[in-house]
PDB file of N, CA and C in Angstrom:
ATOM      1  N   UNK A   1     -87.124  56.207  51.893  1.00  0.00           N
ATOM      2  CA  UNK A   1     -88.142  55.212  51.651  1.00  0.00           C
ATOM      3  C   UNK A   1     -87.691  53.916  52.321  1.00  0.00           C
ATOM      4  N   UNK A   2     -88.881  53.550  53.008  1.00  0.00           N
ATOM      5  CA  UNK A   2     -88.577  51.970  53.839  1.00  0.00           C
ATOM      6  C   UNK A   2     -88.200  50.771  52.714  1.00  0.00           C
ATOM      7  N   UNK A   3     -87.277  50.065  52.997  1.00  0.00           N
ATOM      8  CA  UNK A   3     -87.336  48.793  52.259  1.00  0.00           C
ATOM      9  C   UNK A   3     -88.461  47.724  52.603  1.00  0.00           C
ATOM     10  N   UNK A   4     -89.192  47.882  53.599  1.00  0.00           N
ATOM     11  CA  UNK A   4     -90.416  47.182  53.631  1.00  0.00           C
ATOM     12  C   UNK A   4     -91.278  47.309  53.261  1.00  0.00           C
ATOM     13  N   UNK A   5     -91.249  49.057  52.750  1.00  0.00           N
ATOM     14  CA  UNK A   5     -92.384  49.229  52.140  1.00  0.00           C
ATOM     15  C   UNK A   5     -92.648  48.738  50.694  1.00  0.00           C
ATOM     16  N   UNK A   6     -91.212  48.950  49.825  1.00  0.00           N
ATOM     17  CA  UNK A   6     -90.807  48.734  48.336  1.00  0.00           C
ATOM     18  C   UNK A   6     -91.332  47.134  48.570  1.00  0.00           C
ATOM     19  N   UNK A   7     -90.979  46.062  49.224  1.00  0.00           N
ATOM     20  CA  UNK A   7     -91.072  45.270  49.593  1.00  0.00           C
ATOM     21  C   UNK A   7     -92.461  44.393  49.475  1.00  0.00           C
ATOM     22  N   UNK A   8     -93.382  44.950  50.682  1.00  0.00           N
ATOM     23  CA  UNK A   8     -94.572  45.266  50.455  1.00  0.00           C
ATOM     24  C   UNK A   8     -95.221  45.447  49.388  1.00  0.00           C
ATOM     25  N   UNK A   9     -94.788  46.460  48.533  1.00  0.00           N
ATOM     26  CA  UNK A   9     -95.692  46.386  47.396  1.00  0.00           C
ATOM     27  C   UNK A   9     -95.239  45.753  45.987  1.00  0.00           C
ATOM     28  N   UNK A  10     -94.126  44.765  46.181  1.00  0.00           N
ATOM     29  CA  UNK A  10     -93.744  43.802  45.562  1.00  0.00           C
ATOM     30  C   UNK A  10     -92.484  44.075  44.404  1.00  0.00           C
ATOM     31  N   UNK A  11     -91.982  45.496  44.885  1.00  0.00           N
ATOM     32  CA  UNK A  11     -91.129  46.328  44.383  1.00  0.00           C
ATOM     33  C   UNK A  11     -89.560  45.559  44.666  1.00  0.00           C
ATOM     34  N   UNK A  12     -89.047  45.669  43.082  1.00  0.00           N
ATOM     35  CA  UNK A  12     -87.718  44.564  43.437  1.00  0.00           C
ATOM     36  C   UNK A  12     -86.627  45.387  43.743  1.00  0.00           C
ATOM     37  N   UNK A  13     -86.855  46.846  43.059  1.00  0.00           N
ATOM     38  CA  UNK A  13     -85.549  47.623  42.946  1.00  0.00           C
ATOM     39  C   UNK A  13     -85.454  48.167  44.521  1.00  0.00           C
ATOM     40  N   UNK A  14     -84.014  47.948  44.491  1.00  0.00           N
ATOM     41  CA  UNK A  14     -83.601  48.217  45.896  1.00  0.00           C
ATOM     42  C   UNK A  14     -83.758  49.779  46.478  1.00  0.00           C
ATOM     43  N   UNK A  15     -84.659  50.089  47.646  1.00  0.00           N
ATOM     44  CA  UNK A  15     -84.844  51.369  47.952  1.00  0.00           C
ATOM     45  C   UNK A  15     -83.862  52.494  47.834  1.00  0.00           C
ATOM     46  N   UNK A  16     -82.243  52.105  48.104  1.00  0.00           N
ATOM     47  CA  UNK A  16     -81.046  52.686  47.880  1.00  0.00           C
ATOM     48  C   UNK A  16     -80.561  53.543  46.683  1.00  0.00           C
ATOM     49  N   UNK A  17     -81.484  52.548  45.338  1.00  0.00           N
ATOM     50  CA  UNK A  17     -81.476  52.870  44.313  1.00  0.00           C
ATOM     51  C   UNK A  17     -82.716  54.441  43.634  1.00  0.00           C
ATOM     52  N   UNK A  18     -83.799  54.035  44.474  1.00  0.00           N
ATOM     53  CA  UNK A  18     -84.692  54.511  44.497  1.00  0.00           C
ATOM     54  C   UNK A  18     -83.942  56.411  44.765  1.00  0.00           C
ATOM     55  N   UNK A  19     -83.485  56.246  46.051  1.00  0.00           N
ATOM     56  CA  UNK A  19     -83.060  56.956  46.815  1.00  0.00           C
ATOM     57  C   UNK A  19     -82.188  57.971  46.206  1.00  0.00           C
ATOM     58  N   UNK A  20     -81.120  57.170  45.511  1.00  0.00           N
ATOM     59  CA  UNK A  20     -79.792  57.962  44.875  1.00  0.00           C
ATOM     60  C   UNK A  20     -80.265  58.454  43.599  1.00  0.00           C
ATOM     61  N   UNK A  21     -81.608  57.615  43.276  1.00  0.00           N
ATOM     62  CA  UNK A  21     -82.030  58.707  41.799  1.00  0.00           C
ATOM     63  C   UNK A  21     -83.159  60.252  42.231  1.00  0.00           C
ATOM     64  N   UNK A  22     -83.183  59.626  43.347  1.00  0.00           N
ATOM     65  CA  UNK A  22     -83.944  61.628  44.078  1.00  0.00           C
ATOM     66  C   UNK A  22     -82.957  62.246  44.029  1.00  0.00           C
ATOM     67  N   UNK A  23     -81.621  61.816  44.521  1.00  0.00           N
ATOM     68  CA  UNK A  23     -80.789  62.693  45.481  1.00  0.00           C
ATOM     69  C   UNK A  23     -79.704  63.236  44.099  1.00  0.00           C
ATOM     70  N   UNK A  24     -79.295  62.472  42.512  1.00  0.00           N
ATOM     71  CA  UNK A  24     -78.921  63.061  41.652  1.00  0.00           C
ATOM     72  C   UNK A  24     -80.184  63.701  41.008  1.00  0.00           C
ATOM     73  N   UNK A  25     -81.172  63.558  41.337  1.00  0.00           N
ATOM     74  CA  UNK A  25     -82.125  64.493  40.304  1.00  0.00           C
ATOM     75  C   UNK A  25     -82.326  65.980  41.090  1.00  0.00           C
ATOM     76  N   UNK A  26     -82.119  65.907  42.380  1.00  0.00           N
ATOM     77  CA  UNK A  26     -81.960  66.957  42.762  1.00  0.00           C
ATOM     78  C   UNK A  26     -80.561  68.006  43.171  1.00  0.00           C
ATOM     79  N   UNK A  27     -79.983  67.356  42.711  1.00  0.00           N
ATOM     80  CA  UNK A  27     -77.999  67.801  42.449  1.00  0.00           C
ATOM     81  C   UNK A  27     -78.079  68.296  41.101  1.00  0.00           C
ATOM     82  N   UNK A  28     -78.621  67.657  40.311  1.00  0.00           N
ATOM     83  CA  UNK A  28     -78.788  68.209  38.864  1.00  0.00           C
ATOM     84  C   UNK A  28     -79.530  69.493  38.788  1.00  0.00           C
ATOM     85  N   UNK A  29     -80.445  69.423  39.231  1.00  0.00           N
ATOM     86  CA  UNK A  29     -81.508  70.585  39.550  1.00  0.00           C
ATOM     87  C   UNK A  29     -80.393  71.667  39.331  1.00  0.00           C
ATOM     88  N   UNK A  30     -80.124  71.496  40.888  1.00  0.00           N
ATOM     89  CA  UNK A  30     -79.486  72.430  41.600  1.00  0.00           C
ATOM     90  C   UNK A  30     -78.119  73.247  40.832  1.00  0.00           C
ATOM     91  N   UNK A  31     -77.568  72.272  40.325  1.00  0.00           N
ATOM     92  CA  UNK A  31     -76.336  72.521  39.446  1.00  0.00           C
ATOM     93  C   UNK A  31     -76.707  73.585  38.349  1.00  0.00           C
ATOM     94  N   UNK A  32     -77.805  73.004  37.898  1.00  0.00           N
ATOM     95  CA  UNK A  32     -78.316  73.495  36.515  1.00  0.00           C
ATOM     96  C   UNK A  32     -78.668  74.552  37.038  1.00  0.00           C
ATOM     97  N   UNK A  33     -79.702  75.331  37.858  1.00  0.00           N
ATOM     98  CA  UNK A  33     -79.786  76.254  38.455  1.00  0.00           C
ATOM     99  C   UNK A  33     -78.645  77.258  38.822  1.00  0.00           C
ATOM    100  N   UNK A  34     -77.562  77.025  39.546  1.00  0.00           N
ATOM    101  CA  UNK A  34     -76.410  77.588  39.811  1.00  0.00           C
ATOM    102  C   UNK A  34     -75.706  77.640  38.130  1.00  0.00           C
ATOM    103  N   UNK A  35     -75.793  77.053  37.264  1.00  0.00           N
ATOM    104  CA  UNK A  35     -74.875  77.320  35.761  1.00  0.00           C
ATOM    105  C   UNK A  35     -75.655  78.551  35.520  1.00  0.00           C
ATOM    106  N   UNK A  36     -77.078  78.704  35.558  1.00  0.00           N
ATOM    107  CA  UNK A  36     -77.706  79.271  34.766  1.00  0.00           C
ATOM    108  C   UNK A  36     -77.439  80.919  35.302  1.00  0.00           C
ATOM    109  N   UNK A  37     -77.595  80.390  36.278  1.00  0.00           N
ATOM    110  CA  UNK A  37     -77.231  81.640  37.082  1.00  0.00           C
ATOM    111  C   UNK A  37     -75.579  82.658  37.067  1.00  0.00           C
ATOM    112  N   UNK A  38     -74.747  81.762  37.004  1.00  0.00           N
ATOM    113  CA  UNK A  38     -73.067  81.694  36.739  1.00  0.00           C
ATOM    114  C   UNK A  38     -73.572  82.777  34.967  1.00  0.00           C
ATOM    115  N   UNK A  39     -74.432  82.051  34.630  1.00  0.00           N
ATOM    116  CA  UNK A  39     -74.219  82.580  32.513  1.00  0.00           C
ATOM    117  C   UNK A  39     -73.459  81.177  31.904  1.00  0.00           C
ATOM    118  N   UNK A  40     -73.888  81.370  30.830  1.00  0.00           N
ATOM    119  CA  UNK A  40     -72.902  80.032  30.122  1.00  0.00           C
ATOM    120  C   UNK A  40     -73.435  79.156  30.715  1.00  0.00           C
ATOM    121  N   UNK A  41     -72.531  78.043  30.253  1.00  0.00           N
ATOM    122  CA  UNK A  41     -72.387  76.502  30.322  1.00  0.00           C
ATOM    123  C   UNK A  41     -73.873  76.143  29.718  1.00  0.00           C
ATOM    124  N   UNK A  42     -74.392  76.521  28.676  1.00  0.00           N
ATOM    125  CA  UNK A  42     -75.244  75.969  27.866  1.00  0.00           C
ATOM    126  C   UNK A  42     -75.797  74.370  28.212  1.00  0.00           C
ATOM    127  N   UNK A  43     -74.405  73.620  27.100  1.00  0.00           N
ATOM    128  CA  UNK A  43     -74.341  72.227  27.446  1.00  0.00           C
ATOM    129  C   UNK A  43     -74.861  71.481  28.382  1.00  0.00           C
ATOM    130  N   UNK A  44     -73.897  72.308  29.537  1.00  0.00           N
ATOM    131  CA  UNK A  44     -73.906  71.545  30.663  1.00  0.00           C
ATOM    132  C   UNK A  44     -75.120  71.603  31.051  1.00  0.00           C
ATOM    133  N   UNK A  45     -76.225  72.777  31.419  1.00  0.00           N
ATOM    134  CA  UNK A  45     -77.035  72.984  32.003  1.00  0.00           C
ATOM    135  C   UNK A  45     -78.009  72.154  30.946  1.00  0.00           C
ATOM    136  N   UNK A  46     -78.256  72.050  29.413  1.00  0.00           N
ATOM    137  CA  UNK A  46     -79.086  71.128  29.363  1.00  0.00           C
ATOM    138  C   UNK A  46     -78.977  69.420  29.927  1.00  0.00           C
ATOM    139  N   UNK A  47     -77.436  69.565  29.862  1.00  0.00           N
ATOM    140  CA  UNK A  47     -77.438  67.753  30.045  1.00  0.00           C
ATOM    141  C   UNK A  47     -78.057  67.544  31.707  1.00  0.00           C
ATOM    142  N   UNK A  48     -77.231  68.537  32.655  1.00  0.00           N
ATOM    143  CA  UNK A  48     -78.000  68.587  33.347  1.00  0.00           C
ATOM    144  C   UNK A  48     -79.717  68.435  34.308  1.00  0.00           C
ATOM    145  N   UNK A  49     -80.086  68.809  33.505  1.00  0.00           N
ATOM    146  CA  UNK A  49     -81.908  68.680  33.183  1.00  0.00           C
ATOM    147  C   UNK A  49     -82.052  67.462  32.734  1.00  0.00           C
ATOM    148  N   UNK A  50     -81.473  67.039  31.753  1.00  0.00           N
ATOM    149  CA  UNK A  50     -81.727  65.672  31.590  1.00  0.00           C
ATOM    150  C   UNK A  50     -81.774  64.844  32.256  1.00  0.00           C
ATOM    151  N   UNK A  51     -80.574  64.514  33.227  1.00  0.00           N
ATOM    152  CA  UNK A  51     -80.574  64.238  34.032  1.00  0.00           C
ATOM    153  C   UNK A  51     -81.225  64.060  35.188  1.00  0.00           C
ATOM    154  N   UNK A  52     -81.742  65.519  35.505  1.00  0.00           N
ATOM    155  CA  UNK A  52     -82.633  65.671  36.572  1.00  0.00           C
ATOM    156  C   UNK A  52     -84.006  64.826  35.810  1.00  0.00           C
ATOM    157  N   UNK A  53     -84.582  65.114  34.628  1.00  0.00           N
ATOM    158  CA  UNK A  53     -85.869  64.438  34.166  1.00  0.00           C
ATOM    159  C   UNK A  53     -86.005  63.204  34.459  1.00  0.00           C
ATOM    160  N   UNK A  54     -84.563  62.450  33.640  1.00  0.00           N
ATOM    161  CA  UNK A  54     -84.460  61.046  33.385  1.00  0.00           C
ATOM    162  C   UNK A  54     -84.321  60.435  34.715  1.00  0.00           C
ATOM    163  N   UNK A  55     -83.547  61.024  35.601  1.00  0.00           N
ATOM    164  CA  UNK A  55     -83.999  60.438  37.248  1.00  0.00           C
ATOM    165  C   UNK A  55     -84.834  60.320  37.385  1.00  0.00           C
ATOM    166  N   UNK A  56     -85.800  61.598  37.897  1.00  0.00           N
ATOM    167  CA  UNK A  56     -87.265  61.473  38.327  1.00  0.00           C
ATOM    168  C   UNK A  56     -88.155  60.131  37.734  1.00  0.00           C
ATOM    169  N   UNK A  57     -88.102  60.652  36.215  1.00  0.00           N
ATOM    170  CA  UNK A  57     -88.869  59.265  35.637  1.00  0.00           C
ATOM    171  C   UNK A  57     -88.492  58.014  36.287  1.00  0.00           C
ATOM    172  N   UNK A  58     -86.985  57.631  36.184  1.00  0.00           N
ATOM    173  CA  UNK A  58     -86.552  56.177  36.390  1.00  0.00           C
ATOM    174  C   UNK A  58     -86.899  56.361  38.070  1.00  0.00           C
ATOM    175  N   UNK A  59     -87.109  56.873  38.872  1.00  0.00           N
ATOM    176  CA  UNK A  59     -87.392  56.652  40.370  1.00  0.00           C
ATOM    177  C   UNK A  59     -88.698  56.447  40.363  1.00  0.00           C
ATOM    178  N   UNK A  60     -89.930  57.361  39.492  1.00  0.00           N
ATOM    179  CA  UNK A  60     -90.748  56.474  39.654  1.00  0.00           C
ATOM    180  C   UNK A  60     -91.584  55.174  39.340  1.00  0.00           C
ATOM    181  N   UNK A  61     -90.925  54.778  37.671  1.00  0.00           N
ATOM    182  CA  UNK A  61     -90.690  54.026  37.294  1.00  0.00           C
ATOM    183  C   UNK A  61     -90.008  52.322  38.613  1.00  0.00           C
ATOM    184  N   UNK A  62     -89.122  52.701  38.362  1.00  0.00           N
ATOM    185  CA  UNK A  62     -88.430  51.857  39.227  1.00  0.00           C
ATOM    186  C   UNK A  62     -89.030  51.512  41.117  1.00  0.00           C
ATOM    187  N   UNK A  63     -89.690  52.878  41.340  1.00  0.00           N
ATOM    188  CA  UNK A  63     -90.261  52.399  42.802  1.00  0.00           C
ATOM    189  C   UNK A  63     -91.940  51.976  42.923  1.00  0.00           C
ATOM    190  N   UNK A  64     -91.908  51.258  42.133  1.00  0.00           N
ATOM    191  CA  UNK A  64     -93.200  50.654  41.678  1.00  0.00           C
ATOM    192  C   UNK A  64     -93.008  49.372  40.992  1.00  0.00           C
ATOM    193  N   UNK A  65     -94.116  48.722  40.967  1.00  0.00           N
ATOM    194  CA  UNK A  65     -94.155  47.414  40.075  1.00  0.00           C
ATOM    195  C   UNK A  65     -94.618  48.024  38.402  1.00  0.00           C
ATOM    196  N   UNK A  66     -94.086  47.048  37.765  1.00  0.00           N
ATOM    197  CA  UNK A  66     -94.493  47.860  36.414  1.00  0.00           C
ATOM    198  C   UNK A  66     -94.859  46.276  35.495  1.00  0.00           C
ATOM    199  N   UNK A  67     -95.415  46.891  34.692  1.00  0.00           N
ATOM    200  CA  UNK A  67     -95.803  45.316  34.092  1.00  0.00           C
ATOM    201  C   UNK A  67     -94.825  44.746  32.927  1.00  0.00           C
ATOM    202  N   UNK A  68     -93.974  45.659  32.510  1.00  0.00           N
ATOM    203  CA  UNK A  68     -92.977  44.900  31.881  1.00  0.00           C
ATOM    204  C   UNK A  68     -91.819  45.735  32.225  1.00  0.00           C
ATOM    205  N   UNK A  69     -90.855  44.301  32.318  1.00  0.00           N
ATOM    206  CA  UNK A  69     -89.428  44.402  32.306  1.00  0.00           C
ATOM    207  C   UNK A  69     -88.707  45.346  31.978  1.00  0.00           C
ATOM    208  N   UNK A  70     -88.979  45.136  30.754  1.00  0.00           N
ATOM    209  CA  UNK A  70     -88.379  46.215  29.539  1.00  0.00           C
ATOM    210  C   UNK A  70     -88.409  47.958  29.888  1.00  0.00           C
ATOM    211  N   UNK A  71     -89.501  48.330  30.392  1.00  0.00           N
ATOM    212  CA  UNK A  71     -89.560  49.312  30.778  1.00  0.00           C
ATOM    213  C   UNK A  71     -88.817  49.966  31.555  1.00  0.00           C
ATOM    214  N   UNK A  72     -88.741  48.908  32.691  1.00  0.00           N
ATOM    215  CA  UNK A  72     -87.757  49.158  33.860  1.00  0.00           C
ATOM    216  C   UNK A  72     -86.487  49.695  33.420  1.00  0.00           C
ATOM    217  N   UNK A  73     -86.326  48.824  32.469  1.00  0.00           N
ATOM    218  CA  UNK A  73     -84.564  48.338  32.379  1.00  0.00           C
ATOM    219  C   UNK A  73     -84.375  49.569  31.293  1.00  0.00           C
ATOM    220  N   UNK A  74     -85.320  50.084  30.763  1.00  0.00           N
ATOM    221  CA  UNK A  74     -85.103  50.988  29.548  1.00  0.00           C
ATOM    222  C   UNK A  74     -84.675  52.319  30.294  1.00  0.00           C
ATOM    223  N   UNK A  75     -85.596  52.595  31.647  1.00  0.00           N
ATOM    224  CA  UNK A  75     -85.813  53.781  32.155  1.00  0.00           C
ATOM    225  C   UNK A  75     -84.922  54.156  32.936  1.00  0.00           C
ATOM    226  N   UNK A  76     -83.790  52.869  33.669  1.00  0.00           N
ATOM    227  CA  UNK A  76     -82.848  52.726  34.041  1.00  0.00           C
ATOM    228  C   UNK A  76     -81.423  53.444  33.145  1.00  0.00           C
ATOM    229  N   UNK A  77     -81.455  52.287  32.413  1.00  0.00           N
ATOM    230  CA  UNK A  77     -80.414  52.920  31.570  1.00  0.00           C
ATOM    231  C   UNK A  77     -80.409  54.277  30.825  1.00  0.00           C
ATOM    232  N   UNK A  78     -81.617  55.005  30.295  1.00  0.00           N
ATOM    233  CA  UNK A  78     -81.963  56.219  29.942  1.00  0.00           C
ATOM    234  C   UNK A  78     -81.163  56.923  30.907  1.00  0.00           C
ATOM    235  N   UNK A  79     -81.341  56.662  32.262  1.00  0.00           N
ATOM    236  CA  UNK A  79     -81.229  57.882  33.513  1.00  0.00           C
ATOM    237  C   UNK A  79     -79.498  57.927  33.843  1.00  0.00           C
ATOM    238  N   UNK A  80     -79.013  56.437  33.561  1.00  0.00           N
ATOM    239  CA  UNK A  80     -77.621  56.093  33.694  1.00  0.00           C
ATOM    240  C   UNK A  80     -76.910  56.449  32.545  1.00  0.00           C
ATOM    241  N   UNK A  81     -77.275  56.310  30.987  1.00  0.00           N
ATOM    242  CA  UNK A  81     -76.691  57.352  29.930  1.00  0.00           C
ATOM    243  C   UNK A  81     -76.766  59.143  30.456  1.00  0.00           C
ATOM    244  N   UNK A  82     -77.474  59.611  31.120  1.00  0.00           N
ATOM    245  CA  UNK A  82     -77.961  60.936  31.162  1.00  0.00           C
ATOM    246  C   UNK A  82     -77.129  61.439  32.185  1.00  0.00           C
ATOM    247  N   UNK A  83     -76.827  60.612  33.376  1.00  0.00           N
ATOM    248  CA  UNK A  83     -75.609  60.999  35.054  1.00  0.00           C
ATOM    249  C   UNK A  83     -74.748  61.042  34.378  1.00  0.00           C
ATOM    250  N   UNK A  84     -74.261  59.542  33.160  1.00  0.00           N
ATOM    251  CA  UNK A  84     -73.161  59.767  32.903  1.00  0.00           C
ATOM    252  C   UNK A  84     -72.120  60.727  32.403  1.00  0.00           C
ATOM    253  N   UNK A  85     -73.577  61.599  31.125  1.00  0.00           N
ATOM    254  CA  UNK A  85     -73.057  62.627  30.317  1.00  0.00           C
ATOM    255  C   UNK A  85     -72.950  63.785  31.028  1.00  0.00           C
ATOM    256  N   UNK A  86     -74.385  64.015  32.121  1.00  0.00           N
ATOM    257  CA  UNK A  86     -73.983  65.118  32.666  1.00  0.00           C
ATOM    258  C   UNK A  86     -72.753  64.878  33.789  1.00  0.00           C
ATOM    259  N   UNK A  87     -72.322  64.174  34.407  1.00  0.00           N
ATOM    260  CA  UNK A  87     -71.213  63.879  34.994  1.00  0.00           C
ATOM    261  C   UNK A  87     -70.211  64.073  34.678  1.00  0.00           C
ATOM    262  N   UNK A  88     -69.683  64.337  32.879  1.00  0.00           N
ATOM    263  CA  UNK A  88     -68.480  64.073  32.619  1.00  0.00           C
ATOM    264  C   UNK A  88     -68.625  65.764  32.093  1.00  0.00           C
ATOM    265  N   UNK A  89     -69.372  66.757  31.813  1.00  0.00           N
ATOM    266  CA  UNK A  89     -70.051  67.715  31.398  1.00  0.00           C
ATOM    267  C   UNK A  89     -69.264  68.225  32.478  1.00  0.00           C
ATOM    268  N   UNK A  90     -69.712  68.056  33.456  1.00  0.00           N
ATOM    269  CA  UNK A  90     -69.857  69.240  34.911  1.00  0.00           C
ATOM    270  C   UNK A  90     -68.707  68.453  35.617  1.00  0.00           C
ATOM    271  N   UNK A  91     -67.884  67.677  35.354  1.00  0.00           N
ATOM    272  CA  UNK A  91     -66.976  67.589  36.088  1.00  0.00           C
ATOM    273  C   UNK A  91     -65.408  67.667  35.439  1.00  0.00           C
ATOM    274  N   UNK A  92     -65.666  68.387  34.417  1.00  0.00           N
ATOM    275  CA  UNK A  92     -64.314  69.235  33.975  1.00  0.00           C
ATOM    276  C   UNK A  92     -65.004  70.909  34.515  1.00  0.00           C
ATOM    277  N   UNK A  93     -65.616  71.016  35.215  1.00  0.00           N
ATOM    278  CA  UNK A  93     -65.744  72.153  35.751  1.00  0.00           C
ATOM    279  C   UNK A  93     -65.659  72.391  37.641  1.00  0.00           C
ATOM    280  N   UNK A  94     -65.236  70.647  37.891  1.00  0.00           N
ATOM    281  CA  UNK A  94     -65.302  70.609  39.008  1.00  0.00           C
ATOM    282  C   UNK A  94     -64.114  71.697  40.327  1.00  0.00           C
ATOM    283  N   UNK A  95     -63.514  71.688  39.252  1.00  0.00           N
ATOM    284  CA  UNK A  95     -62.335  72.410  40.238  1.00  0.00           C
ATOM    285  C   UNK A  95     -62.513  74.173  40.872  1.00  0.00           C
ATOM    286  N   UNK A  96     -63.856  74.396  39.836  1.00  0.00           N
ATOM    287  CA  UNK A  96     -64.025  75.517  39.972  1.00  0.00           C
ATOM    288  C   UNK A  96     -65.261  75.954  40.319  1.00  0.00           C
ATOM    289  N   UNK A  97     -66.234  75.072  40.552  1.00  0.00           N
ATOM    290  CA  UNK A  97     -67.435  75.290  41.004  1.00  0.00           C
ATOM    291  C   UNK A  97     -67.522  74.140  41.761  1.00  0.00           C
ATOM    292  N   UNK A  98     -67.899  74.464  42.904  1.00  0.00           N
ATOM    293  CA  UNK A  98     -68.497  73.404  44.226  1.00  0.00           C
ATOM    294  C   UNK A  98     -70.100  72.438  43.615  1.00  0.00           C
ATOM    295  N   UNK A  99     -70.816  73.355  42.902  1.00  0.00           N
ATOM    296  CA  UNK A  99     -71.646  72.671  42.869  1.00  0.00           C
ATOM    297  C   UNK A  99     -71.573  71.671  41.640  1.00  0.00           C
ATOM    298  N   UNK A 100     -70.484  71.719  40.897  1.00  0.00           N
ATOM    299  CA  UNK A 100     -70.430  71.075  39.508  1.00  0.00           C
ATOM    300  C   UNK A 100     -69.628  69.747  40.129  1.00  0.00           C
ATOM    301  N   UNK A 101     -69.252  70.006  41.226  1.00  0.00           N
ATOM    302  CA  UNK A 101     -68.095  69.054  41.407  1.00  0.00           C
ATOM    303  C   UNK A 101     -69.736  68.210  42.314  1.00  0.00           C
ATOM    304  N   UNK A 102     -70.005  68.901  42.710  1.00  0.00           N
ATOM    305  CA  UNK A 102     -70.862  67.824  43.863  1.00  0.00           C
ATOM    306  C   UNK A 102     -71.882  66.775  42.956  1.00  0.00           C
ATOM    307  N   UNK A 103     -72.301  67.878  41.577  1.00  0.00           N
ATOM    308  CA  UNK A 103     -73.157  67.282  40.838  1.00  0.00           C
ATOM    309  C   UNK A 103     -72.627  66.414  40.143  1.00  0.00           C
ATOM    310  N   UNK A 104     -71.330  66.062  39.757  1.00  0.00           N
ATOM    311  CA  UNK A 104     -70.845  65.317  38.941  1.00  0.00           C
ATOM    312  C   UNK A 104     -70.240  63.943  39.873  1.00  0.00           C
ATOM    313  N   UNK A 105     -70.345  63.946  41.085  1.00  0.00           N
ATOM    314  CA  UNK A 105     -70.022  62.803  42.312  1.00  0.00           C
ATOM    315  C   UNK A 105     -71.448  62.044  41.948  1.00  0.00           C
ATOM    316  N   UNK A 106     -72.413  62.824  42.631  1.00  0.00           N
ATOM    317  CA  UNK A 106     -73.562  62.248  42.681  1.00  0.00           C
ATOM    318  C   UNK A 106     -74.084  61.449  41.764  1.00  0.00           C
ATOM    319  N   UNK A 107     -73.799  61.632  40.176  1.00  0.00           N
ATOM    320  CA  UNK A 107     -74.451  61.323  39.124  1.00  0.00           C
ATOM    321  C   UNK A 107     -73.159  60.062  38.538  1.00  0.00           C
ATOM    322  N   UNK A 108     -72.226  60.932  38.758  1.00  0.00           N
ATOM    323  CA  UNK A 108     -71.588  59.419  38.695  1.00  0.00           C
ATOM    324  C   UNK A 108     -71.930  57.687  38.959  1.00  0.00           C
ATOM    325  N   UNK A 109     -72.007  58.617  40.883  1.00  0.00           N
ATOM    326  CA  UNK A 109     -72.671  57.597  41.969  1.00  0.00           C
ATOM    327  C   UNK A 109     -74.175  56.910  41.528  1.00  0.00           C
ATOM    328  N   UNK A 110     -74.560  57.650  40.873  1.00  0.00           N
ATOM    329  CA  UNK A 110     -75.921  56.970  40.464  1.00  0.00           C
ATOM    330  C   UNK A 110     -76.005  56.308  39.396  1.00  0.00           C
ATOM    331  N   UNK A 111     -74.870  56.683  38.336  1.00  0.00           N
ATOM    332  CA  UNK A 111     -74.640  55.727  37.004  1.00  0.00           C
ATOM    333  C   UNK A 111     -74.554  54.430  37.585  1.00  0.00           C
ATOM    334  N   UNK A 112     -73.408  54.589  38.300  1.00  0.00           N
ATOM    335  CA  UNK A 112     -72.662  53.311  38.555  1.00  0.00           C
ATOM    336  C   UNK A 112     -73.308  52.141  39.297  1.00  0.00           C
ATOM    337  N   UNK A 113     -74.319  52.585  40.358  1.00  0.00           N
ATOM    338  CA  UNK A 113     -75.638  52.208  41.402  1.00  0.00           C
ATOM    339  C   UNK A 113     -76.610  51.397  40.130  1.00  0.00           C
ATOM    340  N   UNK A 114     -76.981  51.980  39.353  1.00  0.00           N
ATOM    341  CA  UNK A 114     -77.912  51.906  38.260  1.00  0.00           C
ATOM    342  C   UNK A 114     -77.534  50.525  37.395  1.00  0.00           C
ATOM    343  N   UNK A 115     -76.248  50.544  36.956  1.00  0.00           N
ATOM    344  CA  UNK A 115     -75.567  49.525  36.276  1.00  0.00           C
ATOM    345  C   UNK A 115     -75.275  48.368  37.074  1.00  0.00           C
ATOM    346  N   UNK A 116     -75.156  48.522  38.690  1.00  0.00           N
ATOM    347  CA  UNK A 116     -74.379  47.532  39.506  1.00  0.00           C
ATOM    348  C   UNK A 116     -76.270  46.683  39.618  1.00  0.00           C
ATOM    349  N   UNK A 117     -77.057  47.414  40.143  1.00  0.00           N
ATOM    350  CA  UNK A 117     -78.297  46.570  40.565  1.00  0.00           C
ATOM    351  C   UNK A 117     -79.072  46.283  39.847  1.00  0.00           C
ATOM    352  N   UNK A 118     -79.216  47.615  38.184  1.00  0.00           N
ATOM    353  CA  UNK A 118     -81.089  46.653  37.428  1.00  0.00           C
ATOM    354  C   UNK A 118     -79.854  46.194  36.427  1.00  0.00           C
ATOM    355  N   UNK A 119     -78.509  46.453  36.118  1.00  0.00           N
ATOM    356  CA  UNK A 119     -78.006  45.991  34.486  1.00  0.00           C
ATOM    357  C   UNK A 119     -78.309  47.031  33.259  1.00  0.00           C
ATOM    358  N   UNK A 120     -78.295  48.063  33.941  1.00  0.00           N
ATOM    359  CA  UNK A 120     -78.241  49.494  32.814  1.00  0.00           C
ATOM    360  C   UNK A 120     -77.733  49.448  31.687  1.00  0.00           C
TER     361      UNK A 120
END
């Protein structure tokens, strides 16, 4: 997504942000998909999903104007509690699955993105 476009339509959150909540909602997906498939990891695979949900929402939430604040900042932090848990979930499994390890970078990366730009 262009930053001129976010821009344009008077959108404050930085496209980057926008960006890294597609790219963990679809690591989560994916993860969760590959657990389910593996058997087990219950947990993980719901926190997972969460994750993937609570992204989606907060990206579109966030790549839009919204009429209150609060919302923003709620939908934010929702999505940044949710990387975090599934992050710490799937990355005591990192050593042994590629995709747990990738999913638990990403969601990290997006906690931390989340907290640094709206104040999660």
């Amino acid at each position: 997504m262009s930053h001129h476009v976010l821009d344009a339509a008077g959108v404050t959150t930085p496209a980057a942000v926008v960006e890294k909540l597609h790219d963990a909602a679809r690591a989560s997906t994916a993860c969760a998909s590959a657990m389910v498939a593996s058997g087990g990891m219950e947990t993980e695979v719901l926190l997972a999903l969460d994750a993937a949900d609570l992204c989606t929402a907060a990206a579109a939430v966030l790549g839009r104007r919204t009429g209150d604040e609060a919302v923003g900042a709620a939908a934010a932090s929702a999505a940044a509690l949710a990387c975090e848990a599934s992050a710490a979930a799937c990355g005591a499994h990192a050593d042994h699955h590629e995709h747990c390890r990738l999913h638990a970078e990403t969601t990290r990366e997006t906690a931390a993105l989340l907290r640094e730009h709206t104040g999660a």
